[in-house]
C-alpha atoms as a PDB file:
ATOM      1  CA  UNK A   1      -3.924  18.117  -1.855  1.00  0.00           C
ATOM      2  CA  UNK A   2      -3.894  16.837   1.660  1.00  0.00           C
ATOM      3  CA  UNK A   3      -3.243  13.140   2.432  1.00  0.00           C
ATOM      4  CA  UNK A   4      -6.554  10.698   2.733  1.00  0.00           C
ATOM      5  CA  UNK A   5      -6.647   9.892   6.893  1.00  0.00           C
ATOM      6  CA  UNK A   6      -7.232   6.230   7.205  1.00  0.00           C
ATOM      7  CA  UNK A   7     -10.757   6.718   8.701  1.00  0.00           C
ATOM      8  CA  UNK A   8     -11.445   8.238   4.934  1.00  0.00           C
ATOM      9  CA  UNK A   9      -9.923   5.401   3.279  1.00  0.00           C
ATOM     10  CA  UNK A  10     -11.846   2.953   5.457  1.00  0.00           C
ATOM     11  CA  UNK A  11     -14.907   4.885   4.650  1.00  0.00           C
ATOM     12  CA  UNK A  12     -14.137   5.201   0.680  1.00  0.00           C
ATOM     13  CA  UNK A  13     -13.050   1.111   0.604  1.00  0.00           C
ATOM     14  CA  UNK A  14     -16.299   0.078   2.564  1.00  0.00           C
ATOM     15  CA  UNK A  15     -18.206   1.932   0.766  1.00  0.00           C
ATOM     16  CA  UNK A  16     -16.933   1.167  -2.957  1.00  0.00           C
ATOM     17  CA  UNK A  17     -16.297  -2.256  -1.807  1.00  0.00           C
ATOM     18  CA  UNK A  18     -18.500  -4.319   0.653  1.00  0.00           C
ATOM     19  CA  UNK A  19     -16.945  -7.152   0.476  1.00  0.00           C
ATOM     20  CA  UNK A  20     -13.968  -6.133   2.183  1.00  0.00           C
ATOM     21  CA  UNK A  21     -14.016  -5.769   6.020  1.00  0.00           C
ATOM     22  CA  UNK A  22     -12.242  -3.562   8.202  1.00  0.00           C
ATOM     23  CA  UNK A  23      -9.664  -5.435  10.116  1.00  0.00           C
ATOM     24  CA  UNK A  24      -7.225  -1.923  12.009  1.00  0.00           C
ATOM     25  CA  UNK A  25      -8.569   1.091  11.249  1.00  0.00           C
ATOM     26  CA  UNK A  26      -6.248   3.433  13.551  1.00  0.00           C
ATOM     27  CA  UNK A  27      -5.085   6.767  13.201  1.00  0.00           C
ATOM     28  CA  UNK A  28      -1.881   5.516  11.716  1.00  0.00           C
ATOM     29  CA  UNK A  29      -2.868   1.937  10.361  1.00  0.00           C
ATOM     30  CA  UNK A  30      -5.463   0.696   8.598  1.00  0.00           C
ATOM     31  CA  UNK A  31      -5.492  -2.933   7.481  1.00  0.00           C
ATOM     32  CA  UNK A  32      -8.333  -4.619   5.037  1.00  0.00           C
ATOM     33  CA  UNK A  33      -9.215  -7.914   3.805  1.00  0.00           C
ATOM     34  CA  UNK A  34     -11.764  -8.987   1.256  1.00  0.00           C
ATOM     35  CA  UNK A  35     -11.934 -11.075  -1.991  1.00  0.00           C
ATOM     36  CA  UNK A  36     -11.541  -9.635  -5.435  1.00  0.00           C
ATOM     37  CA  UNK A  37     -11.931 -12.229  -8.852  1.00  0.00           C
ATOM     38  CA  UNK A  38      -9.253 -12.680 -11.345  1.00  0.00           C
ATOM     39  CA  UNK A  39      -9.884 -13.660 -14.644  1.00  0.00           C
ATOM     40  CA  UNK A  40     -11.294 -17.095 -13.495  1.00  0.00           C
ATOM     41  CA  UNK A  41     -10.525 -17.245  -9.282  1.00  0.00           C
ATOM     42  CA  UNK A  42     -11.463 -15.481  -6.444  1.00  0.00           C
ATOM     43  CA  UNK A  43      -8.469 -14.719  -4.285  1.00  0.00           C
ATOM     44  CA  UNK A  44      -8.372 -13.336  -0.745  1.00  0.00           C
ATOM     45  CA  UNK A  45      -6.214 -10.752  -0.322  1.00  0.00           C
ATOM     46  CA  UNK A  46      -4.888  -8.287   2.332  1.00  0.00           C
ATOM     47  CA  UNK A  47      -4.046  -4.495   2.477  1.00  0.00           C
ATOM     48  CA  UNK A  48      -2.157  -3.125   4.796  1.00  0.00           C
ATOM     49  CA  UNK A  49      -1.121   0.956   5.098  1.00  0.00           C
ATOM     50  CA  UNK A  50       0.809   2.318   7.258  1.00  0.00           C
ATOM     51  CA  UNK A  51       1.319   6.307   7.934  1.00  0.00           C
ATOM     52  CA  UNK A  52       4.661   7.152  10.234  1.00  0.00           C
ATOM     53  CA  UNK A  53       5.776  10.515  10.821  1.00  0.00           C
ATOM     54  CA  UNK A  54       9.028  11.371  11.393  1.00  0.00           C
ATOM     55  CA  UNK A  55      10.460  11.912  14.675  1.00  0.00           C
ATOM     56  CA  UNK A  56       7.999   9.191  16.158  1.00  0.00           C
ATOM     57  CA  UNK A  57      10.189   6.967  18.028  1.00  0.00           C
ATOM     58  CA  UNK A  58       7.680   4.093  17.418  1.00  0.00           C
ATOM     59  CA  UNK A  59       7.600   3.098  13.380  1.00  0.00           C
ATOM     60  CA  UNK A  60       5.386   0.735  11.951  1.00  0.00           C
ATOM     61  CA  UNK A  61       7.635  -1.754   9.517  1.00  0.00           C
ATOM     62  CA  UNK A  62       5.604  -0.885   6.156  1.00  0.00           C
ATOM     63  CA  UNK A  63       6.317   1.004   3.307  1.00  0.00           C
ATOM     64  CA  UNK A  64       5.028   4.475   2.703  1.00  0.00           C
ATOM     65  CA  UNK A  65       1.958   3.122   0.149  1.00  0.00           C
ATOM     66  CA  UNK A  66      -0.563   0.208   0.796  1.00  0.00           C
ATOM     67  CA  UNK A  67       1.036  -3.219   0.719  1.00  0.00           C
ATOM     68  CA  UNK A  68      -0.963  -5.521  -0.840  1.00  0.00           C
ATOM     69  CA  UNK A  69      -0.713  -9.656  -0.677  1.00  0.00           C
ATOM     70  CA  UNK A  70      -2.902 -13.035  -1.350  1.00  0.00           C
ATOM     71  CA  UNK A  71      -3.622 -14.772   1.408  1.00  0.00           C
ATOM     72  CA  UNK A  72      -5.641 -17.624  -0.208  1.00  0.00           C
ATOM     73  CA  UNK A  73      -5.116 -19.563  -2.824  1.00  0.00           C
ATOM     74  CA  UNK A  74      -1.556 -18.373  -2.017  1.00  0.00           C
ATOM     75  CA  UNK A  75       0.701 -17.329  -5.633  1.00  0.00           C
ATOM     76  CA  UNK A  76       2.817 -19.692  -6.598  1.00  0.00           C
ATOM     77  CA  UNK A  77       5.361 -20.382  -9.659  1.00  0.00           C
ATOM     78  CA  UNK A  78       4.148 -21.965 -12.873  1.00  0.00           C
ATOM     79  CA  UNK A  79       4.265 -25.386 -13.154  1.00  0.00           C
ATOM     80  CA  UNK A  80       5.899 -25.758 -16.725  1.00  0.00           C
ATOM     81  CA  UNK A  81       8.699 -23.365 -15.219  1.00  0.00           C
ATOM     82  CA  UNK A  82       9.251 -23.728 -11.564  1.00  0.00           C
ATOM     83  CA  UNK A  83      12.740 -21.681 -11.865  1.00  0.00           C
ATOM     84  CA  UNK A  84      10.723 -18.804 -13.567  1.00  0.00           C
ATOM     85  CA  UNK A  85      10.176 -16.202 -10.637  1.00  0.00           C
ATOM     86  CA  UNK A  86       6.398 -14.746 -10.188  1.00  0.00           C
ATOM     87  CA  UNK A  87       6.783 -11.452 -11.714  1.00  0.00           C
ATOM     88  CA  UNK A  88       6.064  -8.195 -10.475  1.00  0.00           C
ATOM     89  CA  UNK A  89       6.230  -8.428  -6.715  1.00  0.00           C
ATOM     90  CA  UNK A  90       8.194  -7.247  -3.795  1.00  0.00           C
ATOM     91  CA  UNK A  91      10.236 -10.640  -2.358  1.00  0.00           C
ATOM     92  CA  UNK A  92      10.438 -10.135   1.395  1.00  0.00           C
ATOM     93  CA  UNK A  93      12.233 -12.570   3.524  1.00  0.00           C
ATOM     94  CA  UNK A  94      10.063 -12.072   6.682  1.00  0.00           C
ATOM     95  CA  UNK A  95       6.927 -13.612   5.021  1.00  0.00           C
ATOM     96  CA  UNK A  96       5.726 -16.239   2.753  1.00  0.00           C
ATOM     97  CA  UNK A  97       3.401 -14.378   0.376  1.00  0.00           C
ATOM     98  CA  UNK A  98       4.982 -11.744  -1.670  1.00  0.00           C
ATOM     99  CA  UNK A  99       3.917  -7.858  -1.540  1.00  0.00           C
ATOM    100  CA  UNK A 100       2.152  -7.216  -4.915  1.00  0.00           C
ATOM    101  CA  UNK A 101       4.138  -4.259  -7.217  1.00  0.00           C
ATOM    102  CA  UNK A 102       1.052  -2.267  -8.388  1.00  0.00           C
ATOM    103  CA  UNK A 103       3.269   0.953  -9.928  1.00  0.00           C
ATOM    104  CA  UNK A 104       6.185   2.376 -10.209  1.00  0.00           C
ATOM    105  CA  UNK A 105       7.027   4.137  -6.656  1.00  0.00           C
ATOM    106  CA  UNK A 106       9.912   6.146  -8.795  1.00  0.00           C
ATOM    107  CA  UNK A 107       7.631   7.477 -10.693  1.00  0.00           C
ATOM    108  CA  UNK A 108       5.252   8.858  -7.830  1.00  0.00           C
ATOM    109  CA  UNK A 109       2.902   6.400  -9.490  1.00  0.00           C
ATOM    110  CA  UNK A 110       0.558   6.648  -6.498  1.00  0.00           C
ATOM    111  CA  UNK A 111       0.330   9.481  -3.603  1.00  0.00           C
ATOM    112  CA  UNK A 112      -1.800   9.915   0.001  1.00  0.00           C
ATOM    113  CA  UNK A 113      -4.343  11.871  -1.542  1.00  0.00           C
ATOM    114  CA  UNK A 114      -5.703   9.018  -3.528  1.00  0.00           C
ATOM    115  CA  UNK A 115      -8.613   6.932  -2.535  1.00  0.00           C
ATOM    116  CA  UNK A 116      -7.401   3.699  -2.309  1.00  0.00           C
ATOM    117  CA  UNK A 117     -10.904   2.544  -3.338  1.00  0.00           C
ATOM    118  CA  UNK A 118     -10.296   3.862  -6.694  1.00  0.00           C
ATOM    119  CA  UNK A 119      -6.578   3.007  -7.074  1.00  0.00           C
ATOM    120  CA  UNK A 120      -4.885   0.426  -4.985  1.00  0.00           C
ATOM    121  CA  UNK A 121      -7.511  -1.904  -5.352  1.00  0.00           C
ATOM    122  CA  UNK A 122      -8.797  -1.699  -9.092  1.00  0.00           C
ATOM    123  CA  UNK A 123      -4.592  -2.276  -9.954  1.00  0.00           C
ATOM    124  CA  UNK A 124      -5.133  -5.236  -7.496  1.00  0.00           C
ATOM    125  CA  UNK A 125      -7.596  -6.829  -9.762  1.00  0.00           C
ATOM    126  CA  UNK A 126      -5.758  -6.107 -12.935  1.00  0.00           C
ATOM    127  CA  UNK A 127      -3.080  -7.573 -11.338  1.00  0.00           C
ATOM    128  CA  UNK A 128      -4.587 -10.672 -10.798  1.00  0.00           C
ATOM    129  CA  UNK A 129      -5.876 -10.804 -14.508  1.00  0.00           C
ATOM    130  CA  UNK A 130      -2.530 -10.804 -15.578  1.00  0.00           C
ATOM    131  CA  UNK A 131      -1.071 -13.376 -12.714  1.00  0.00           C
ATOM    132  CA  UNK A 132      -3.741 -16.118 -14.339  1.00  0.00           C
ATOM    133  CA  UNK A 133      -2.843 -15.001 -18.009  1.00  0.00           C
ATOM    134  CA  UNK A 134       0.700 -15.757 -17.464  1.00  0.00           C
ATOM    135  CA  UNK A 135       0.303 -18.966 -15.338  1.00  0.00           C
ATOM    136  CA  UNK A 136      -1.504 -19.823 -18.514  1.00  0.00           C
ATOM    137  CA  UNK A 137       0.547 -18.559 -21.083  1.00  0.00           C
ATOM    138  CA  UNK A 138       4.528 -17.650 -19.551  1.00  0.00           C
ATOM    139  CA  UNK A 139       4.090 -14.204 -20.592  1.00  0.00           C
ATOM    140  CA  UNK A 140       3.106 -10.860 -18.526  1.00  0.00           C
ATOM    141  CA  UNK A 141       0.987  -9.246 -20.680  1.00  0.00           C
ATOM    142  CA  UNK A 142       0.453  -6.489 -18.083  1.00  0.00           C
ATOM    143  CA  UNK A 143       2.244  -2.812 -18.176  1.00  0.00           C
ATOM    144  CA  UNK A 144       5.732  -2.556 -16.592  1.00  0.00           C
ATOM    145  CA  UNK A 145       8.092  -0.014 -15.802  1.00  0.00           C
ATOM    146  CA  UNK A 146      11.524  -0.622 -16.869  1.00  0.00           C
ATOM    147  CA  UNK A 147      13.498  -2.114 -14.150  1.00  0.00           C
ATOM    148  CA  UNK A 148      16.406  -4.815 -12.697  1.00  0.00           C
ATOM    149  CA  UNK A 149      16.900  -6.424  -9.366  1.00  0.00           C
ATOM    150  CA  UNK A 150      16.879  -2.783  -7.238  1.00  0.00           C
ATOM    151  CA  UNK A 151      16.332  -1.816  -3.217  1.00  0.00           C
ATOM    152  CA  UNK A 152      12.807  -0.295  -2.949  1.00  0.00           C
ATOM    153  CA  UNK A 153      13.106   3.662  -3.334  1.00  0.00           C
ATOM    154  CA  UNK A 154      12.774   5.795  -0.411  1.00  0.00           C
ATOM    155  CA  UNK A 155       9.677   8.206  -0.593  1.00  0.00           C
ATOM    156  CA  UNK A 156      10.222  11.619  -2.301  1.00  0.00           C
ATOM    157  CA  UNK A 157       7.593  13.623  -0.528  1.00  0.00           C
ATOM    158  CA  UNK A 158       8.277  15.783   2.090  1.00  0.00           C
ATOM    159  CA  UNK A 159       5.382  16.129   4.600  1.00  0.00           C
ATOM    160  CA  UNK A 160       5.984  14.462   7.865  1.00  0.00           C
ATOM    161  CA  UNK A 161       3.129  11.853   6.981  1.00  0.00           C
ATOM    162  CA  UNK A 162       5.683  10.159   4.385  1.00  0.00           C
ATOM    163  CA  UNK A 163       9.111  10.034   5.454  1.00  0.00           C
ATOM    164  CA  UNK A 164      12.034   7.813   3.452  1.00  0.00           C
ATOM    165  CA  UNK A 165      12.124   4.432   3.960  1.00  0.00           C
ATOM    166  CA  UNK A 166      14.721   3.091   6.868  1.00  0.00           C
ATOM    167  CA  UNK A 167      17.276   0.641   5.953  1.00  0.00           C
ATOM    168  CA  UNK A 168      15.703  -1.512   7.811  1.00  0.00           C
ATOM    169  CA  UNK A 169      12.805  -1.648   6.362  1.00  0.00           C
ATOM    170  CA  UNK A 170      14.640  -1.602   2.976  1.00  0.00           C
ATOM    171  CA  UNK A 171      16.347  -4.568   3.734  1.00  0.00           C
ATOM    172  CA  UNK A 172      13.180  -6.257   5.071  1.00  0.00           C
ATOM    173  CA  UNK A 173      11.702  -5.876   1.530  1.00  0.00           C
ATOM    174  CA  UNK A 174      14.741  -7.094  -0.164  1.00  0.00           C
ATOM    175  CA  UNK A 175      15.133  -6.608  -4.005  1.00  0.00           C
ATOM    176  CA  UNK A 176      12.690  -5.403  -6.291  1.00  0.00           C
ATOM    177  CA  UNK A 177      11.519  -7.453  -9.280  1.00  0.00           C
ATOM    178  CA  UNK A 178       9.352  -5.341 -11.121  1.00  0.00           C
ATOM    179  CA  UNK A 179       6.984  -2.094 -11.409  1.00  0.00           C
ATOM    180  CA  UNK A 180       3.705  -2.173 -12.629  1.00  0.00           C
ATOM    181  CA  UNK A 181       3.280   1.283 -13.919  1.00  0.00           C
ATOM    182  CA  UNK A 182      -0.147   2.703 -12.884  1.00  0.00           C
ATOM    183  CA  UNK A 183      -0.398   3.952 -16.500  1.00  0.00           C
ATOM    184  CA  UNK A 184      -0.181   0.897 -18.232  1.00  0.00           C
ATOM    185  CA  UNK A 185      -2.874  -0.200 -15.621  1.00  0.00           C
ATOM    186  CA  UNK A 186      -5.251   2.217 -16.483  1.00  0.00           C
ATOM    187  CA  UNK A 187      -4.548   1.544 -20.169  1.00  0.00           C
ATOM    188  CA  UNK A 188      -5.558  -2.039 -19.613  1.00  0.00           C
ATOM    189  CA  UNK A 189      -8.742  -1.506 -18.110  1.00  0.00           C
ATOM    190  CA  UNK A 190      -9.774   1.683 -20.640  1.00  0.00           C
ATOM    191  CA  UNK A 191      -9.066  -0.980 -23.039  1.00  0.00           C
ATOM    192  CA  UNK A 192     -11.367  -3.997 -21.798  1.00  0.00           C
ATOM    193  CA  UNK A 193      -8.375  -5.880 -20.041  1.00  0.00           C
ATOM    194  CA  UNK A 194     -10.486  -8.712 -19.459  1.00  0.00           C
ATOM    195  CA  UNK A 195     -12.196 -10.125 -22.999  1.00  0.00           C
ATOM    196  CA  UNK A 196     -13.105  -6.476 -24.089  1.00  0.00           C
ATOM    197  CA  UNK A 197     -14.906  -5.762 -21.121  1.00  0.00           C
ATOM    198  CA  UNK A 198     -15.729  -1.998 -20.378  1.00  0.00           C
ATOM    199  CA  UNK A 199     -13.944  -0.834 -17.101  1.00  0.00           C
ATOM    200  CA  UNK A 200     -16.828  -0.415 -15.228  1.00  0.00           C
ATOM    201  CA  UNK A 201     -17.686  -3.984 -15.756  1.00  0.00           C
ATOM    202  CA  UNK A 202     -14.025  -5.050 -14.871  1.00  0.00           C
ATOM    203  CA  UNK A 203     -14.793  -2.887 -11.805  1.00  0.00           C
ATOM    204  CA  UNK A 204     -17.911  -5.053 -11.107  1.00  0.00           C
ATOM    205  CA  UNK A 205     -16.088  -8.246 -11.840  1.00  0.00           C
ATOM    206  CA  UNK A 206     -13.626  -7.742  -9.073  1.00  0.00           C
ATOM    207  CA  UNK A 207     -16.251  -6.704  -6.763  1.00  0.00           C
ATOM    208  CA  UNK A 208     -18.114 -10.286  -7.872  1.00  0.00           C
ATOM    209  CA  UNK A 209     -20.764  -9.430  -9.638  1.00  0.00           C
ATOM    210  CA  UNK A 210     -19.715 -10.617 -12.854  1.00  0.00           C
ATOM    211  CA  UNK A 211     -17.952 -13.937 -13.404  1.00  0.00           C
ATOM    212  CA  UNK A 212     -15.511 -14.283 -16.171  1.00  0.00           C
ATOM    213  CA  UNK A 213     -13.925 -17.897 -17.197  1.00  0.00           C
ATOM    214  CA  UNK A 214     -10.999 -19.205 -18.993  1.00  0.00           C
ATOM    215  CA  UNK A 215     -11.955 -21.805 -22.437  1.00  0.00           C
ATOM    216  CA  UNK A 216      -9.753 -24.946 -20.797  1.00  0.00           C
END
Protein backbone atom coordinates (compact mmCIF):
# COMPACT_ATOMS: atom_id res chain seq x y z
CA UNK A 1 0.00 0.00 0.00
CA UNK A 2 1.07 3.51 -0.72
CA UNK A 3 2.45 5.78 2.05
CA UNK A 4 -0.27 8.18 4.01
CA UNK A 5 0.77 12.02 2.55
CA UNK A 6 0.85 14.25 5.54
CA UNK A 7 -2.24 16.24 4.38
CA UNK A 8 -4.04 12.60 5.02
CA UNK A 9 -2.55 12.20 8.29
CA UNK A 10 -3.49 15.74 9.28
CA UNK A 11 -6.91 15.00 8.07
CA UNK A 12 -7.18 11.36 9.84
CA UNK A 13 -5.52 13.00 13.38
CA UNK A 14 -8.00 16.05 13.28
CA UNK A 15 -10.55 14.21 12.63
CA UNK A 16 -10.11 11.16 15.20
CA UNK A 17 -8.70 13.61 17.53
CA UNK A 18 -9.89 17.28 18.05
CA UNK A 19 -8.01 18.08 20.55
CA UNK A 20 -4.90 18.13 18.77
CA UNK A 21 -4.08 21.12 16.48
CA UNK A 22 -2.20 21.32 13.45
CA UNK A 23 1.02 23.08 14.05
CA UNK A 24 3.27 22.21 10.04
CA UNK A 25 1.34 20.48 7.86
CA UNK A 26 3.75 20.56 4.65
CA UNK A 27 4.27 18.30 1.96
CA UNK A 28 7.17 16.78 3.77
CA UNK A 29 6.46 17.71 7.55
CA UNK A 30 3.74 17.61 9.54
CA UNK A 31 4.00 18.49 13.23
CA UNK A 32 0.95 18.12 15.96
CA UNK A 33 0.32 18.98 19.42
CA UNK A 34 -2.57 18.14 21.68
CA UNK A 35 -3.20 16.55 25.14
CA UNK A 36 -3.87 12.90 25.68
CA UNK A 37 -4.67 11.48 29.67
CA UNK A 38 -2.63 8.88 31.32
CA UNK A 39 -3.88 6.84 33.87
CA UNK A 40 -4.42 9.88 36.23
CA UNK A 41 -2.65 13.19 34.18
CA UNK A 42 -3.14 14.93 31.21
CA UNK A 43 0.13 15.47 29.42
CA UNK A 44 0.87 17.67 26.41
CA UNK A 45 2.64 16.13 23.96
CA UNK A 46 4.17 16.72 20.47
CA UNK A 47 4.42 14.73 17.14
CA UNK A 48 6.58 15.42 14.75
CA UNK A 49 7.01 13.36 11.09
CA UNK A 50 9.17 13.92 8.79
CA UNK A 51 9.21 12.36 5.02
CA UNK A 52 12.83 12.88 3.08
CA UNK A 53 13.52 11.39 -0.11
CA UNK A 54 16.64 10.51 -1.17
CA UNK A 55 18.72 12.53 -3.33
CA UNK A 56 17.14 15.79 -1.75
CA UNK A 57 20.04 17.80 -0.83
CA UNK A 58 17.93 19.43 1.97
CA UNK A 59 17.03 16.62 4.91
CA UNK A 60 14.93 17.24 7.69
CA UNK A 61 16.89 15.83 11.06
CA UNK A 62 14.00 13.21 12.06
CA UNK A 63 13.70 9.74 11.91
CA UNK A 64 11.78 7.90 9.26
CA UNK A 65 8.44 7.35 11.76
CA UNK A 66 6.63 10.03 13.94
CA UNK A 67 8.67 11.20 16.91
CA UNK A 68 6.74 11.62 19.70
CA UNK A 69 7.65 13.72 23.15
CA UNK A 70 5.92 15.46 26.41
CA UNK A 71 6.16 18.79 26.49
CA UNK A 72 4.28 19.44 29.78
CA UNK A 73 4.45 18.10 32.79
CA UNK A 74 7.87 17.15 31.32
CA UNK A 75 9.00 13.02 32.27
CA UNK A 76 11.16 12.79 34.78
CA UNK A 77 12.97 9.88 36.93
CA UNK A 78 11.27 8.37 39.95
CA UNK A 79 11.85 9.79 43.02
CA UNK A 80 12.61 6.57 45.17
CA UNK A 81 15.29 5.83 42.32
CA UNK A 82 16.75 8.85 40.74
CA UNK A 83 19.71 6.60 39.11
CA UNK A 84 16.92 4.36 37.55
CA UNK A 85 16.70 5.64 33.81
CA UNK A 86 12.96 6.38 32.36
CA UNK A 87 12.45 3.39 30.32
CA UNK A 88 11.56 3.01 26.90
CA UNK A 89 12.66 6.17 25.16
CA UNK A 90 15.06 7.43 22.62
CA UNK A 91 17.89 9.69 24.77
CA UNK A 92 18.91 12.47 22.40
CA UNK A 93 21.52 14.91 23.37
CA UNK A 94 20.12 17.88 21.34
CA UNK A 95 16.96 18.17 23.54
CA UNK A 96 15.67 17.94 26.97
CA UNK A 97 12.58 15.74 26.62
CA UNK A 98 13.19 12.31 25.41
CA UNK A 99 11.60 10.80 22.02
CA UNK A 100 9.00 8.22 23.23
CA UNK A 101 9.89 4.30 21.87
CA UNK A 102 6.34 3.24 20.79
CA UNK A 103 7.60 -0.24 18.81
CA UNK A 104 10.11 -2.01 17.71
CA UNK A 105 11.50 -0.20 14.36
CA UNK A 106 13.44 -3.77 13.72
CA UNK A 107 10.59 -5.33 13.58
CA UNK A 108 8.78 -2.98 10.94
CA UNK A 109 6.51 -2.46 13.92
CA UNK A 110 4.95 0.55 12.18
CA UNK A 111 4.99 1.60 8.26
CA UNK A 112 3.75 4.96 6.05
CA UNK A 113 0.64 3.45 5.19
CA UNK A 114 -0.70 3.61 8.67
CA UNK A 115 -2.93 6.29 9.97
CA UNK A 116 -1.21 7.72 12.61
CA UNK A 117 -4.64 8.44 14.16
CA UNK A 118 -5.07 4.86 14.76
CA UNK A 119 -1.46 3.91 15.66
CA UNK A 120 1.06 6.41 16.78
CA UNK A 121 -1.18 8.01 18.98
CA UNK A 122 -3.35 5.20 20.75
CA UNK A 123 0.56 3.57 21.65
CA UNK A 124 1.09 7.21 22.92
CA UNK A 125 -1.57 6.83 25.48
CA UNK A 126 -0.68 3.34 26.48
CA UNK A 127 2.49 4.61 26.89
CA UNK A 128 1.66 7.01 29.28
CA UNK A 129 -0.45 4.39 31.32
CA UNK A 130 2.50 2.56 31.84
CA UNK A 131 4.98 5.76 32.55
CA UNK A 132 2.46 6.54 35.76
CA UNK A 133 2.26 2.72 36.69
CA UNK A 134 5.91 2.52 37.03
CA UNK A 135 6.53 5.96 38.69
CA UNK A 136 4.17 4.29 41.07
CA UNK A 137 5.32 0.97 41.30
CA UNK A 138 9.36 0.64 39.70
CA UNK A 139 8.16 -1.78 37.28
CA UNK A 140 7.20 -1.45 33.36
CA UNK A 141 4.40 -3.41 33.11
CA UNK A 142 4.09 -2.48 29.41
CA UNK A 143 5.21 -4.88 26.30
CA UNK A 144 8.90 -4.70 25.23
CA UNK A 145 10.96 -5.98 22.62
CA UNK A 146 14.08 -7.54 23.67
CA UNK A 147 16.86 -5.13 23.53
CA UNK A 148 20.41 -3.44 25.07
CA UNK A 149 21.94 -0.05 24.72
CA UNK A 150 21.87 -0.09 20.50
CA UNK A 151 22.16 2.90 17.61
CA UNK A 152 18.61 3.38 16.19
CA UNK A 153 18.20 1.03 13.00
CA UNK A 154 18.25 2.48 9.67
CA UNK A 155 14.87 2.03 7.72
CA UNK A 156 14.45 -1.21 5.68
CA UNK A 157 12.05 0.01 3.07
CA UNK A 158 13.00 0.90 -0.14
CA UNK A 159 10.78 3.62 -1.71
CA UNK A 160 12.40 6.96 -1.97
CA UNK A 161 9.86 8.33 0.75
CA UNK A 162 11.94 6.30 3.52
CA UNK A 163 15.50 6.26 3.04
CA UNK A 164 18.16 4.87 5.95
CA UNK A 165 18.89 6.93 8.59
CA UNK A 166 22.29 9.23 8.21
CA UNK A 167 24.89 8.96 10.76
CA UNK A 168 24.17 11.99 11.66
CA UNK A 169 21.06 11.70 12.55
CA UNK A 170 22.00 8.37 14.24
CA UNK A 171 24.28 9.96 16.38
CA UNK A 172 21.82 12.80 17.16
CA UNK A 173 19.50 10.12 18.67
CA UNK A 174 22.19 8.46 20.57
CA UNK A 175 21.56 4.95 22.13
CA UNK A 176 18.49 3.18 22.30
CA UNK A 177 16.96 2.07 25.60
CA UNK A 178 14.11 0.13 24.76
CA UNK A 179 11.27 -1.02 22.15
CA UNK A 180 7.85 -1.05 22.87
CA UNK A 181 6.60 -3.69 20.58
CA UNK A 182 3.35 -2.56 18.86
CA UNK A 183 2.04 -6.07 19.66
CA UNK A 184 2.30 -6.06 23.17
CA UNK A 185 0.52 -2.60 22.78
CA UNK A 186 -2.34 -3.82 21.18
CA UNK A 187 -2.45 -6.72 23.65
CA UNK A 188 -2.73 -4.21 26.44
CA UNK A 189 -5.50 -2.32 25.24
CA UNK A 190 -7.59 -5.68 23.82
CA UNK A 191 -7.08 -6.54 27.33
CA UNK A 192 -8.52 -3.38 29.29
CA UNK A 193 -4.94 -1.86 29.98
CA UNK A 194 -6.38 0.61 32.12
CA UNK A 195 -8.65 -1.11 35.17
CA UNK A 196 -10.35 -3.54 32.62
CA UNK A 197 -11.47 -0.94 30.49
CA UNK A 198 -12.66 -1.95 26.89
CA UNK A 199 -10.34 -0.34 24.18
CA UNK A 200 -12.72 1.82 22.88
CA UNK A 201 -13.12 3.39 26.22
CA UNK A 202 -9.23 3.60 26.64
CA UNK A 203 -9.56 5.27 23.22
CA UNK A 204 -12.05 7.80 24.74
CA UNK A 205 -9.99 8.25 27.84
CA UNK A 206 -7.04 9.57 25.96
CA UNK A 207 -9.16 11.71 23.90
CA UNK A 208 -10.66 13.10 27.55
CA UNK A 209 -13.75 11.98 27.75
CA UNK A 210 -13.34 9.62 30.42
CA UNK A 211 -11.27 10.30 33.53
CA UNK A 212 -9.54 7.50 35.24
CA UNK A 213 -7.71 7.98 38.85
CA UNK A 214 -5.14 6.31 40.87
CA UNK A 215 -6.48 5.03 44.88
CA UNK A 216 -3.49 7.30 46.71
Amino acid sequence: MAALSIAEQDRRIRAAWPTFRTIIAGKRLGIWRGTLRGLSHPYEIEIVYARNRSGDPFRYAYAWFPEVTVLDPPLSRRADDPDDPIPHVYNDPGCDQPVLCLFDPRADGWERNQAIADTILIWTASWLRFYEAWHATGIWTGGSAPHGPRTLPASTAIDDEAPAISTSVRHRRGELLGGVSAEALRAALEAGGAGGSSPDELDRSARGELHFSVAA
